[in-house]
Protein backbone atom coordinates (compact mmCIF):
# COMPACT_ATOMS: atom_id res chain seq x y z
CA UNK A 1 45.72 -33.87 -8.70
CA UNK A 2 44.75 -32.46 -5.11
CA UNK A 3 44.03 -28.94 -6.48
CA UNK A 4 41.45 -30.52 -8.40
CA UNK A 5 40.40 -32.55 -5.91
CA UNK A 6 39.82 -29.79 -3.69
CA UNK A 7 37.46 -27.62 -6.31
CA UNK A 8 35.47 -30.49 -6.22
CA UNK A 9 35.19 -30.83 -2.73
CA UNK A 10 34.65 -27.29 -2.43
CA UNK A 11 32.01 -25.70 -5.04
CA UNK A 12 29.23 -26.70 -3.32
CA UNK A 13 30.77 -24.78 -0.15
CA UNK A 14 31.36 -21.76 -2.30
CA UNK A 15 27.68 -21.99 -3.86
CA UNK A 16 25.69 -21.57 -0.05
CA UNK A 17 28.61 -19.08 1.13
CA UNK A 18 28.96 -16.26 -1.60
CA UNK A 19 27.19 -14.94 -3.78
CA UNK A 20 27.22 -16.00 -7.58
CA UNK A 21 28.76 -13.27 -10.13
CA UNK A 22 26.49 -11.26 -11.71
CA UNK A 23 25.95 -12.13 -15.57
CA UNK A 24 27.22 -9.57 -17.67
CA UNK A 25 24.56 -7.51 -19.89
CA UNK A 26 25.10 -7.87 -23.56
CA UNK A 27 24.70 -4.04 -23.76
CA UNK A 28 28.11 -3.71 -22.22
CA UNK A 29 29.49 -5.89 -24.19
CA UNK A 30 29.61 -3.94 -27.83
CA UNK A 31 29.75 -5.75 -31.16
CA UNK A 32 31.70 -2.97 -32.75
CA UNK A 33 32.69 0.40 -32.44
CA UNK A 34 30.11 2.78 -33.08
CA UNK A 35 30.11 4.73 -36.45
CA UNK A 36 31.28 8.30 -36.50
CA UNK A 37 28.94 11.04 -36.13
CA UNK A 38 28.16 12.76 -39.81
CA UNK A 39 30.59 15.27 -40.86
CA UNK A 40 29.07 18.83 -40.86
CA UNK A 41 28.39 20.01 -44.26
CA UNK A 42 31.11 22.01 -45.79
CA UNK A 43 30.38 25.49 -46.55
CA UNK A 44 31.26 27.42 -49.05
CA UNK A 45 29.82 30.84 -48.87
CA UNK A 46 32.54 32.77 -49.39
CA UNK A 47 34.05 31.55 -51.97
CA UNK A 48 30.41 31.48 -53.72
CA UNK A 49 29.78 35.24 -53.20
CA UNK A 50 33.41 36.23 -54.50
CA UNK A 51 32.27 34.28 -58.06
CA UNK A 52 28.89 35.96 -57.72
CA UNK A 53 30.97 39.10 -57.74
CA UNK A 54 32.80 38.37 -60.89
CA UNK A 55 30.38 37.16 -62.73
CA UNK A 56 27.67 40.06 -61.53
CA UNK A 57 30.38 42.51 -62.21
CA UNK A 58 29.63 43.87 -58.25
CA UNK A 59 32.23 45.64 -56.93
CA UNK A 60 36.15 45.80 -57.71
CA UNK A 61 37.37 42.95 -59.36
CA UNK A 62 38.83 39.84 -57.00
CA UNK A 63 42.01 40.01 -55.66
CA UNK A 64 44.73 38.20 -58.02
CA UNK A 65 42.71 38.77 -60.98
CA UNK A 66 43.81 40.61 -64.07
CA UNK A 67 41.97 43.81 -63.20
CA UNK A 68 41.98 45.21 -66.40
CA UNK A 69 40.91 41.99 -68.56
CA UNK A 70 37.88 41.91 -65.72
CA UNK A 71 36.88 45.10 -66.70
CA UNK A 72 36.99 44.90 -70.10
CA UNK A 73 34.41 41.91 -69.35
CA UNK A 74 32.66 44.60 -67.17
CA UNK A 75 32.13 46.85 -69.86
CA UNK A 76 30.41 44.00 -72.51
CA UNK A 77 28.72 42.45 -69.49
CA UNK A 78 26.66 45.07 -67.96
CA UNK A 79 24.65 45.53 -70.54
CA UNK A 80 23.67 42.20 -71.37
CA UNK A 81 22.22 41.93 -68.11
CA UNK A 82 20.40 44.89 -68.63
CA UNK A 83 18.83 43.14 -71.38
CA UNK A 84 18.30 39.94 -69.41
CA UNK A 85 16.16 41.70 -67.26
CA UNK A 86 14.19 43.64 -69.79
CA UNK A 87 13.71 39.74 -71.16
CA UNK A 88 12.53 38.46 -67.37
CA UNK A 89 9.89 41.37 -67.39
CA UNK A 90 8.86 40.70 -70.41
CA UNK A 91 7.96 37.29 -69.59
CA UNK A 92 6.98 38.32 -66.52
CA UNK A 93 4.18 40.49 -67.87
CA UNK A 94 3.05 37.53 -70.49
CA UNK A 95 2.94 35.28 -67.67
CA UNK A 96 1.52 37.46 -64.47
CA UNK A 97 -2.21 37.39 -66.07
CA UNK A 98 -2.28 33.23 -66.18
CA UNK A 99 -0.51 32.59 -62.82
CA UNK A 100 -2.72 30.58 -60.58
CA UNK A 101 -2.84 32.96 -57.23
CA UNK A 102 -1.80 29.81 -54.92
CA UNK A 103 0.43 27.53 -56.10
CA UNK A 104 3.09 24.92 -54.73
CA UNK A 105 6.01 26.61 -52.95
CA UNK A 106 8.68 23.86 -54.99
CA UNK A 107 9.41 24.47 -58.27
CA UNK A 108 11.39 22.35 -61.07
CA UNK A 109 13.09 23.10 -64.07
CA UNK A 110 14.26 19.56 -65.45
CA UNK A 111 16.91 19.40 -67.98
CA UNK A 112 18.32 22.93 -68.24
CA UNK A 113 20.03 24.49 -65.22
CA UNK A 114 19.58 27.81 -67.22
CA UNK A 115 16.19 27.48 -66.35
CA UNK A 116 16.35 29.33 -62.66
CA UNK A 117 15.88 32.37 -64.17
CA UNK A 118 12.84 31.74 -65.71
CA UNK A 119 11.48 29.69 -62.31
CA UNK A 120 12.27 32.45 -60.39
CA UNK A 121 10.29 34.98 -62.86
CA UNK A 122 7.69 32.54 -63.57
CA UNK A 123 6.78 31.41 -59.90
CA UNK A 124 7.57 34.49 -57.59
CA UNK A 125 5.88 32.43 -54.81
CA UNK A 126 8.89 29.53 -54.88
CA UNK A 127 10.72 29.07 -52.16
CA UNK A 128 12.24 25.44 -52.96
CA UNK A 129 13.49 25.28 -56.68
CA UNK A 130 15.41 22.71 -58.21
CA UNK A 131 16.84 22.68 -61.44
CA UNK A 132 18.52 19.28 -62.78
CA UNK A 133 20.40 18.87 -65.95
CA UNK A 134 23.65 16.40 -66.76
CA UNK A 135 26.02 19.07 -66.13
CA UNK A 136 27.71 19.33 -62.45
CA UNK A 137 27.66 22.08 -60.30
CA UNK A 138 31.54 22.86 -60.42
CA UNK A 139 34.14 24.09 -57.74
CA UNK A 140 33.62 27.60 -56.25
CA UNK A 141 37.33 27.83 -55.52
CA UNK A 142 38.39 28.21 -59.34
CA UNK A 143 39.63 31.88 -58.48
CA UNK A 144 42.57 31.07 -58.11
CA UNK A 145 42.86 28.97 -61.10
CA UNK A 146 42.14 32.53 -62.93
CA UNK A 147 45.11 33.96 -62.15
CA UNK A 148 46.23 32.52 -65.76
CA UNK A 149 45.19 35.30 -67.85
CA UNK A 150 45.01 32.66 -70.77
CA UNK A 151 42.20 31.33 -68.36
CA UNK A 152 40.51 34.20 -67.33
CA UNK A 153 39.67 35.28 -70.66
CA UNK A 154 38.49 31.84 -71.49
CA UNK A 155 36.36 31.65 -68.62
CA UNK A 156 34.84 35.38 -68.94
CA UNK A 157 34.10 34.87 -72.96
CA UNK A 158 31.81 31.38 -71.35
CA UNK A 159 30.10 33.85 -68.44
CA UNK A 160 29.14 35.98 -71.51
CA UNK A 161 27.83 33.48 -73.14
CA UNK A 162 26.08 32.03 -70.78
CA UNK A 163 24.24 35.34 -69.86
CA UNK A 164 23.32 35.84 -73.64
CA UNK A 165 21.51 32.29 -72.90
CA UNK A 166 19.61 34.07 -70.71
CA UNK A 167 18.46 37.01 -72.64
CA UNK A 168 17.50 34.30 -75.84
CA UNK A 169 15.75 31.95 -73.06
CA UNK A 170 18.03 29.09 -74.00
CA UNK A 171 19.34 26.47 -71.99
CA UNK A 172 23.32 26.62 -70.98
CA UNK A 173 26.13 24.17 -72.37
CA UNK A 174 29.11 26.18 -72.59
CA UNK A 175 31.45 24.87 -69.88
CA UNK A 176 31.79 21.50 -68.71
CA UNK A 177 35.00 23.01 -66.38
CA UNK A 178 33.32 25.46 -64.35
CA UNK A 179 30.02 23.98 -64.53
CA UNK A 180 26.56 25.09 -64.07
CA UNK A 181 27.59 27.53 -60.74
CA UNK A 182 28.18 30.34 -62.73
CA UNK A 183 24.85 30.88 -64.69
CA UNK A 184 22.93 29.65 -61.78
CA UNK A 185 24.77 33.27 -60.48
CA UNK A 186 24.12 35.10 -63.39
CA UNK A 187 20.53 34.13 -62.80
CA UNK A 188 20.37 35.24 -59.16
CA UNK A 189 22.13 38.29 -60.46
CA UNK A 190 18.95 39.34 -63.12
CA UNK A 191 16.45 38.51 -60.33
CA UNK A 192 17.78 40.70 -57.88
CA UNK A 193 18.97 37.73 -55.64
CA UNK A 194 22.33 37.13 -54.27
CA UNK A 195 24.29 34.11 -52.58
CA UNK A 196 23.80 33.45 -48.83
CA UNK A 197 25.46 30.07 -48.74
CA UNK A 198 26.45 27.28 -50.99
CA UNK A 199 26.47 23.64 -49.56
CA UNK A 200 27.25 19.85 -51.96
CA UNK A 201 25.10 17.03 -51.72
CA UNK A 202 24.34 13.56 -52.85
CA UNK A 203 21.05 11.74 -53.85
CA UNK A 204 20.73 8.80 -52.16
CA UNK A 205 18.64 6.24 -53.50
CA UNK A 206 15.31 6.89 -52.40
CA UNK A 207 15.72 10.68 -53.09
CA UNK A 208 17.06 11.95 -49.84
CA UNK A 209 19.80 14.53 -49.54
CA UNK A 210 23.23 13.21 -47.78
CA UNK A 211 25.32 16.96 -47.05
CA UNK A 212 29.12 16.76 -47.74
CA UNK A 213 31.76 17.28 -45.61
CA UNK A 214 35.30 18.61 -46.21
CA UNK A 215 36.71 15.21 -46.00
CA UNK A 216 33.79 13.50 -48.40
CA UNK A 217 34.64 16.23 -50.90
CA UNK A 218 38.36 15.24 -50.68
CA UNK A 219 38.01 12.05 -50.91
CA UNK A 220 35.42 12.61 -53.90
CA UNK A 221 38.30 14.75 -55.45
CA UNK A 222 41.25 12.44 -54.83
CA UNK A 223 39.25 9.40 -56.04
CA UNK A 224 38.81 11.24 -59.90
CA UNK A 225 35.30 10.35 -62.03
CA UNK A 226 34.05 14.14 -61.84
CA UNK A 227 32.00 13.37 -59.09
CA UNK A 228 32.72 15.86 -56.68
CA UNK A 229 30.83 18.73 -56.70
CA UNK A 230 28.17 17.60 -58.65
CA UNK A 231 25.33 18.85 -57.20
CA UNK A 232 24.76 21.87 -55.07
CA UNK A 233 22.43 23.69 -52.75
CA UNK A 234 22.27 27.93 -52.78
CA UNK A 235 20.74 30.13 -50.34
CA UNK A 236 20.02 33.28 -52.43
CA UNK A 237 18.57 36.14 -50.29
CA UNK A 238 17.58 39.88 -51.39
CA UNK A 239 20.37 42.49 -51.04
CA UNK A 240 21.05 44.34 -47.75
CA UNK A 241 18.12 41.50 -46.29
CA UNK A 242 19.32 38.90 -43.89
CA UNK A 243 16.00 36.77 -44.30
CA UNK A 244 16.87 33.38 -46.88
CA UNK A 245 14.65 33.96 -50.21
CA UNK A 246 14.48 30.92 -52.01
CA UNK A 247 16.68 27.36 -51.37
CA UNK A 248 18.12 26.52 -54.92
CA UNK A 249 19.24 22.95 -55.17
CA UNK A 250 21.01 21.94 -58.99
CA UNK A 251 21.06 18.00 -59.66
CA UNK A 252 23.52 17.37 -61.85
CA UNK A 253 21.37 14.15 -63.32
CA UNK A 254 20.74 11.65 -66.16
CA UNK A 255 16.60 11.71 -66.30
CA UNK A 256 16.50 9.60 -69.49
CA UNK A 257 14.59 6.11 -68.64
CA UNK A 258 18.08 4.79 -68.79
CA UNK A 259 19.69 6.88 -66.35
CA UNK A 260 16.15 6.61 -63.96
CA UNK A 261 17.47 2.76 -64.47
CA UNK A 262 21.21 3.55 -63.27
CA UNK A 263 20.41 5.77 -60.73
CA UNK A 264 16.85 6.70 -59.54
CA UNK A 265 17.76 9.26 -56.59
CA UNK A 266 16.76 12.20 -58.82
CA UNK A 267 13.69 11.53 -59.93
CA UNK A 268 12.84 9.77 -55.82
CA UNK A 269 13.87 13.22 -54.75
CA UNK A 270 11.39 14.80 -57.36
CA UNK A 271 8.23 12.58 -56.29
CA UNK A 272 8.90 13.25 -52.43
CA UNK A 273 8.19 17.02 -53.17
CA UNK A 274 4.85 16.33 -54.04
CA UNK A 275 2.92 18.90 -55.69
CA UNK A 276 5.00 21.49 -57.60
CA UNK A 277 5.65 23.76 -60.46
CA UNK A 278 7.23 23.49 -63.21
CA UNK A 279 9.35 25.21 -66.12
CA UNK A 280 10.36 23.05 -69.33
CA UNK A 281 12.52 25.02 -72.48
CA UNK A 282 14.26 23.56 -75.01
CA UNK A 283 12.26 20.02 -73.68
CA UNK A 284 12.30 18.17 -77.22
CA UNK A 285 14.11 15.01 -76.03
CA UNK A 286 11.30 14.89 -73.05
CA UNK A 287 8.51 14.10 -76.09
CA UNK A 288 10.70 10.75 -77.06
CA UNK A 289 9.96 7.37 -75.50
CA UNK A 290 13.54 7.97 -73.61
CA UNK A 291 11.87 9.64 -71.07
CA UNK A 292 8.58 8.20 -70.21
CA UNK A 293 9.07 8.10 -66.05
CA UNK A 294 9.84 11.84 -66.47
CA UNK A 295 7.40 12.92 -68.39
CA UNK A 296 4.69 10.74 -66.43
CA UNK A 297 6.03 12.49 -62.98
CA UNK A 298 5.52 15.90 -64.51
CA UNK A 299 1.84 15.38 -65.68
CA UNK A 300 0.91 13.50 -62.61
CA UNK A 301 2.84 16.07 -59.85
CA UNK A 302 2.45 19.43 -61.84
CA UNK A 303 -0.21 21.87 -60.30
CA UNK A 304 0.91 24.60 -63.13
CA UNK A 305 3.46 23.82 -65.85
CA UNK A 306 5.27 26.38 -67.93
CA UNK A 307 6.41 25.39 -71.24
CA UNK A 308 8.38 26.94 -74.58
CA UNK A 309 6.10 24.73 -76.31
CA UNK A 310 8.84 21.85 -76.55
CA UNK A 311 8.42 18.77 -74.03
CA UNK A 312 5.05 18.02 -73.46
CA UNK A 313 1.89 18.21 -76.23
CA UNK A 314 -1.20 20.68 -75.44
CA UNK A 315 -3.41 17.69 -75.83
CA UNK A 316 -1.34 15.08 -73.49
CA UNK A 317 -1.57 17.88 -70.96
CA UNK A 318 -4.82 18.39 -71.77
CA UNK A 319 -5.53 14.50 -71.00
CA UNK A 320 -3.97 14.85 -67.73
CA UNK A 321 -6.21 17.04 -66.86
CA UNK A 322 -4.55 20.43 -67.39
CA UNK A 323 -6.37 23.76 -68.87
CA UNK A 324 -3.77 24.91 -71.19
CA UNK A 325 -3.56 28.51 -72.72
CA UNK A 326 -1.03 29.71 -75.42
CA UNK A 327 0.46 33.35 -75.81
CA UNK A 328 2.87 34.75 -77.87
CA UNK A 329 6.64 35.84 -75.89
CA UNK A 330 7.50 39.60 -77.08
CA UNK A 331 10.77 40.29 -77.90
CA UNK A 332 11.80 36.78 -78.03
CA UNK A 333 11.77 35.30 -82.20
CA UNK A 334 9.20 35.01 -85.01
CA UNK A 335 7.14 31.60 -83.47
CA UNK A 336 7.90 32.26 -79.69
CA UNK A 337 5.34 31.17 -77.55
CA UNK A 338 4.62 30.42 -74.03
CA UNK A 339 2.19 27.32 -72.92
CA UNK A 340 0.98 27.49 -69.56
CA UNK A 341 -0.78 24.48 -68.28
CA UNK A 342 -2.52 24.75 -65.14
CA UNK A 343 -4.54 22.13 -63.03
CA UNK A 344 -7.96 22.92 -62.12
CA UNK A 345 -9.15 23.11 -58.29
């Protein structure tokens, strides 16, 4: 008992002689650990350009390829971009005469990723184009898995396909493997553009772009579901030019009312562009009732609105308050035609 005694006897003693400790701030005293900084985006640049290569038929054919099936490809594929370009400046010149001079640098093309080509010939001006469509962006590193010629060929007779797409003005769905990278290439390719860098993303919630990391991607990869590499961001600049050209971003996205439902980063990321431009083909599902929030985000947003004539009807854009004009497209069918809606100053 005496050592208690004595404390008693003592703390007042203590109290008038020393000082008291200090109280401890609750800064120093952490909850938890901090979170990790973000993981720098992965890059991908090289492995883009080398598929830009193939596809573009630029240069010698990759390393560990079959160099002779490649150039058999070569031989079929140069001239169908050749054609794909006589198509762009055909359109071009249809199109040049009812371009707005000034005009939103973003551009969209919803529901076809095989609509860059035409953004890019329609709105020279774009420096922020987006193309969304259900069909993910795909892995750059699939090079290697060419080295099966079985696989090569399979993947070359697609790329051909693809770039006849292009030259009809028709939307792309011929490989769910390799996704929509490779005729977002070919489409760079007929504009004269090239790939800078390549960078994966996902769409948060409100719309906002979260960059991946190597490790995200892994995990993404390991974890199965198709959802890595879904959706991608391209730097294309001009050849031999250093300066970026336009920022490409692909969404691989369900814009149905339903999907909006499931997941509504897409069209958030849409609406926080404000004004833009926009390029609908092959649009006939956007006329249903399945896509009202789309089609109500186009007619509201759109400062000039390029249409096939599918999508959207001259008098709804008409009610929104867009002058519309109708031309004929050379060189593309009997019944071709190209709408362009534009919103008065």
């Amino acid at each position: 008992m005496a050592p208690f005694l004595l404390a008693l006897a003592l703390g007042p003693g203590l109290a008038a002689a020393e000082e008291p400790c200090a109280p401890v701030k609750p800064c120093e005293i952490p909850d938890e650990a901090p979170p990790p900084p973000p993981e720098v985006p992965a890059d991908f640049g090289a492995e883009v350009r080398t598929l830009f290569d193939l596809v573009s038929c630029r240069g010698r054919p990759p390393a560990g390829l079959d160099a002779a099936a490649v150039q058999e490809f070569c031989g079929r594929q140069a001239p169908r971009l050749g054609r794909a370009r006589r198509a762009a400046a055909a359109l071009d010149a249809v199109l040049a005469p009812l371009r707005p001079d000034r005009l939103p640098s973003a551009a969209v093309s919803p529901l076809s990723d095989a609509g860059l080509l035409r953004v890019l010939v329609a709105y020279p001006g774009a420096r922020n184009v987006t193309t969304l469509s259900p069909r993910r962006a795909g892995d750059p590193r699939l090079l290697p898995r060419l080295s099966d010629p079985g696989r090569l060929r399979a993947f070359l007779s697609a790329v051909e396909a693809d770039t006849e797409e292009l030259v009809r003005g028709a939307g792309g769905e011929t490989r769910e493997d390799a996704g929509a990278l490779p005729v977002l290439l070919l489409s760079a390719a007929v504009a004269g553009q090239e790939p800078a860098a390549l960078r994966f993303f996902r769409v948060e919630p409100a719309g906002t772009l979260h960059y991946l990391g190597q490790k995200e991607l892994a995990a993404q990869e390991q974890a199965g579901g198709g959802g890595a590499f879904s959706s991608c961001e391209l730097e294309l600049v001009r050849p031999g030019q250093a300066t970026k050209a336009v920022t490409v971003r692909h969404l691989a996205a369900d814009l149905s009312d339903r999907g909006a439902a499931a997941d509504p980063g897409p069209l958030a990321h849409l609406a926080l562009k404000g004004p833009f431009t926009a390029l609908l083909e092959e649009a006939g599902a956007l006329g249903g009732d399945g896509y009202g929030r789309l089609r109500a985000l186009l007619l509201s947003r759109s400062a000039c609105l390029i249409t096939d004539g599918t999508g959207l009807a001259a008098d709804e854009l008409r009610r929104a308050g867009l002058t519309v004009e109708v031309r004929p497209l050379p060189g593309a069918g009997k019944g071709a035609v190209v709408a362009v809606a534009r919103r008065s100053s």
